[in-house]
C-alpha atoms as a PDB file:
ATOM      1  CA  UNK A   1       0.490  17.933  14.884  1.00  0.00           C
ATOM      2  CA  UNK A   2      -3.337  17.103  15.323  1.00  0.00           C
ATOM      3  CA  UNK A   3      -5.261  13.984  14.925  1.00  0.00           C
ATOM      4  CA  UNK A   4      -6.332  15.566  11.353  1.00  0.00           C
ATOM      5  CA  UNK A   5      -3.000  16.472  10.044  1.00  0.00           C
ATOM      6  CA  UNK A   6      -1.716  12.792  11.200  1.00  0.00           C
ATOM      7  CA  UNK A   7      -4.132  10.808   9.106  1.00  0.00           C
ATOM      8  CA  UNK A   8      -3.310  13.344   6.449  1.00  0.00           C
ATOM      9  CA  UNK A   9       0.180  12.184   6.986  1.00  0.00           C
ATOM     10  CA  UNK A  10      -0.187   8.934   7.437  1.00  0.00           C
ATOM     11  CA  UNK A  11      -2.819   7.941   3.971  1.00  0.00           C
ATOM     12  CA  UNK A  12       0.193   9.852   2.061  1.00  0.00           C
ATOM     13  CA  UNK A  13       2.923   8.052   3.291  1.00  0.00           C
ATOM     14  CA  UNK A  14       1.737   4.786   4.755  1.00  0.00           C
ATOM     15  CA  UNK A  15       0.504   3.743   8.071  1.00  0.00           C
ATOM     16  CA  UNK A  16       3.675   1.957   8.434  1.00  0.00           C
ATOM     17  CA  UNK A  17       5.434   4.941   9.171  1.00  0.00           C
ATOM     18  CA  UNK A  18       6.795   5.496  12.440  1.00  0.00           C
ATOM     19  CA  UNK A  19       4.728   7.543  14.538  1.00  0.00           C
ATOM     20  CA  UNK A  20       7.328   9.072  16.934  1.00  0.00           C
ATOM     21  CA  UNK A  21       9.679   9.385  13.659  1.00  0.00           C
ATOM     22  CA  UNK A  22       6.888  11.803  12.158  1.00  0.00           C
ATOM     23  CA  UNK A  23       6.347  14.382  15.078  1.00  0.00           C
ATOM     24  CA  UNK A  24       9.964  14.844  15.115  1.00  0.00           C
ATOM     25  CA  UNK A  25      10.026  15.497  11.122  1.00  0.00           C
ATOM     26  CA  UNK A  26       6.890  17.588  11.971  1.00  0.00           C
ATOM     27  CA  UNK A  27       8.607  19.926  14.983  1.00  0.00           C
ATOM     28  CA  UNK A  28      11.527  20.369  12.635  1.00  0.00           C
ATOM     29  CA  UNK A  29       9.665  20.994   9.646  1.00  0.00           C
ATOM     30  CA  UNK A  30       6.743  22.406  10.877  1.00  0.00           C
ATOM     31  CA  UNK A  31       4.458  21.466   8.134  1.00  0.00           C
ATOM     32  CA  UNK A  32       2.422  18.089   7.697  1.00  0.00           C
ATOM     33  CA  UNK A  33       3.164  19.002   3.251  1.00  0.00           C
ATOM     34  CA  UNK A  34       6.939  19.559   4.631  1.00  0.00           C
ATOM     35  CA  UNK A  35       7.298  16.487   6.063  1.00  0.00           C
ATOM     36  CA  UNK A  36       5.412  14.246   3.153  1.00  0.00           C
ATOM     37  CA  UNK A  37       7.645  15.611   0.829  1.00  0.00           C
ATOM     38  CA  UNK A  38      10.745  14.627   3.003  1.00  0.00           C
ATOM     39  CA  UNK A  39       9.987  10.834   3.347  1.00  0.00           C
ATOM     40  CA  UNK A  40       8.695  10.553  -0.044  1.00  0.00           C
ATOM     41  CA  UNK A  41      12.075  12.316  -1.343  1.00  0.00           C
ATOM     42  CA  UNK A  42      13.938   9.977   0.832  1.00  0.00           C
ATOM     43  CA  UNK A  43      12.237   6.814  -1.127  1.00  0.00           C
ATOM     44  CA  UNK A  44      12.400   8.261  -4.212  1.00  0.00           C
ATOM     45  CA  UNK A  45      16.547   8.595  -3.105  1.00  0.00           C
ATOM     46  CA  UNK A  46      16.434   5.333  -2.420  1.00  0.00           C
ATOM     47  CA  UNK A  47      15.203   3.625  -5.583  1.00  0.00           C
ATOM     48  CA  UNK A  48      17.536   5.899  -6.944  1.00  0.00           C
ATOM     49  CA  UNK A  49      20.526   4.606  -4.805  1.00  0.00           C
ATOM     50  CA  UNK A  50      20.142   1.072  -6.505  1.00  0.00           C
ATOM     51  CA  UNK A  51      19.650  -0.059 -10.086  1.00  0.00           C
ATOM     52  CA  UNK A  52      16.663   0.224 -11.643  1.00  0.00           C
ATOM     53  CA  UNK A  53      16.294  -2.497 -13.475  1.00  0.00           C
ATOM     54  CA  UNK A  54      18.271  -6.035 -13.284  1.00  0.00           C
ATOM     55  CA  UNK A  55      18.192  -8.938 -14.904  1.00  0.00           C
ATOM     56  CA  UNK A  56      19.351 -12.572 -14.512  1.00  0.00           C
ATOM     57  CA  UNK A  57      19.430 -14.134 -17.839  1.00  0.00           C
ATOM     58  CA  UNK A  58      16.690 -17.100 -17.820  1.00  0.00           C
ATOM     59  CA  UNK A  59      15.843 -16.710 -13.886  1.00  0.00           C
ATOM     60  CA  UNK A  60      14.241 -12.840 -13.233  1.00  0.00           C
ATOM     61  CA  UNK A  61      13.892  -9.904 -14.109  1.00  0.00           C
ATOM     62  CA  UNK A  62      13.456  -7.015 -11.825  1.00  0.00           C
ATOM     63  CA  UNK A  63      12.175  -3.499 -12.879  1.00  0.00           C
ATOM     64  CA  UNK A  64      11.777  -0.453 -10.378  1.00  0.00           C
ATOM     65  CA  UNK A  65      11.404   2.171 -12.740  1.00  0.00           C
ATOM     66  CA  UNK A  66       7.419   1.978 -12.435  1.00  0.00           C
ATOM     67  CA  UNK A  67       7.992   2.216  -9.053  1.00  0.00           C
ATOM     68  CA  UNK A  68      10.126   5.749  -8.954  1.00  0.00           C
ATOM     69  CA  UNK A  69       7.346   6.756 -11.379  1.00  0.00           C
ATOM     70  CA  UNK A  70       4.714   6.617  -9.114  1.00  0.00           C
ATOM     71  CA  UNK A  71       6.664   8.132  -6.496  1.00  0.00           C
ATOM     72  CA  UNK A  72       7.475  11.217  -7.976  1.00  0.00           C
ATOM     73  CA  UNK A  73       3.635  11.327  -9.078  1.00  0.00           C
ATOM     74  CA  UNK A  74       2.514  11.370  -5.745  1.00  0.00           C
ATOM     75  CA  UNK A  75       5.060  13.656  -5.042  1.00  0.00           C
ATOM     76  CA  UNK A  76       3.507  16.077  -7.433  1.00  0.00           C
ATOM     77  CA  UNK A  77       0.019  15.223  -5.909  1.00  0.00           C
ATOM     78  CA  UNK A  78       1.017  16.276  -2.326  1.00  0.00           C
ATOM     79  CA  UNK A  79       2.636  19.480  -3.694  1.00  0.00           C
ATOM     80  CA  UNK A  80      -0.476  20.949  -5.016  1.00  0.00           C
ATOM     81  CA  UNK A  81      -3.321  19.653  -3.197  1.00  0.00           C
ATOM     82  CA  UNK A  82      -4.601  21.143   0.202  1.00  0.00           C
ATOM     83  CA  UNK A  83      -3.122  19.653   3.277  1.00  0.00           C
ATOM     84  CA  UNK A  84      -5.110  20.254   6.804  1.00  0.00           C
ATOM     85  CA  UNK A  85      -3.408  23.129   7.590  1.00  0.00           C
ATOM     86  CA  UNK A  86      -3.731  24.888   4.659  1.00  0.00           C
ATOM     87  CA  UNK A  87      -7.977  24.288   5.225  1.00  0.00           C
ATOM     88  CA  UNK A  88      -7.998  28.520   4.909  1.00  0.00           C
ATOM     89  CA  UNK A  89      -6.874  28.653   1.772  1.00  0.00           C
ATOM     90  CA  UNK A  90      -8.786  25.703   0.762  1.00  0.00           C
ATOM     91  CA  UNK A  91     -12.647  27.382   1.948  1.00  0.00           C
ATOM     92  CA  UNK A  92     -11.641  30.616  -0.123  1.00  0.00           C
ATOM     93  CA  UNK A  93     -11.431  28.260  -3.295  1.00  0.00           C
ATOM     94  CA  UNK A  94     -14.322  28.965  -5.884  1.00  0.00           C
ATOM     95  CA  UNK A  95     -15.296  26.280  -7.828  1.00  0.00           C
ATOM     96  CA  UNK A  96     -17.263  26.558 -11.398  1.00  0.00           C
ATOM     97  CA  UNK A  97     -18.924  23.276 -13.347  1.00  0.00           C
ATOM     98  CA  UNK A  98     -20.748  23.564 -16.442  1.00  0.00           C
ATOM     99  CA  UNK A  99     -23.519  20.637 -16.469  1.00  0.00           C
ATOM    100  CA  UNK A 100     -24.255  18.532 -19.815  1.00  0.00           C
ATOM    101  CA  UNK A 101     -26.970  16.496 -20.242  1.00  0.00           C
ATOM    102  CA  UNK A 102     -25.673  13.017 -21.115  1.00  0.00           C
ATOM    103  CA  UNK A 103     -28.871  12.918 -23.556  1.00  0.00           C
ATOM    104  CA  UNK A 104     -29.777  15.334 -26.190  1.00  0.00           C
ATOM    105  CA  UNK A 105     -34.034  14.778 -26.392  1.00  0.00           C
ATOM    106  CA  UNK A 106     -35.732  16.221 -29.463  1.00  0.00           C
END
């Protein structure tokens, strides 16, 4: 894994993420989109391990379904954007914009 593909890694996931724990992930895996997938997965497993939402009547109130909810979000974010080492596929990509004015003079 390069210096590229790590800060990929590391703005997707957190850079509280064990360093040594993601080159192992990443010689296993062999992908930097592989291995963002796997730790998010394994939060997302995680909320999903404990209740959602719990309540003590008159004292808190605790709600982590927001919280899945934004996990499997960025889960579909990492799936379709580029990643570093898909930067081939990624310079081939065409891009077409139509511009408006934001004024219409007469």
């Amino acid at each position: 894994m390069d210096e590229f593909q790590r800060s990929w890694l590391l703005a997707q996931i957190g850079p509280d993420t064990d360093p040594a724990d993601l080159e192992r992930r990443f010689l296993r895996l062999r992908s930097v989109r592989a291995v963002a997938l796997e730790v998010l997965g394994e939060r997302r497993a995680k909320l999903l391990a404990d209740p959602l939402k719990a309540t003590v009547d008159g004292v808190v109130t605790m709600d982590l379904q927001e919280n899945l909810r934004g996990i499997e979000r960025h889960i579909e974010v990492v799936r379709q954007e580029p990643v570093p080492e898909d930067e081939d596929e990624a310079s081939e990509t065409l891009a077409a914009a139509t511009l408006v004015p934001t004024r219409r003079y007469r």
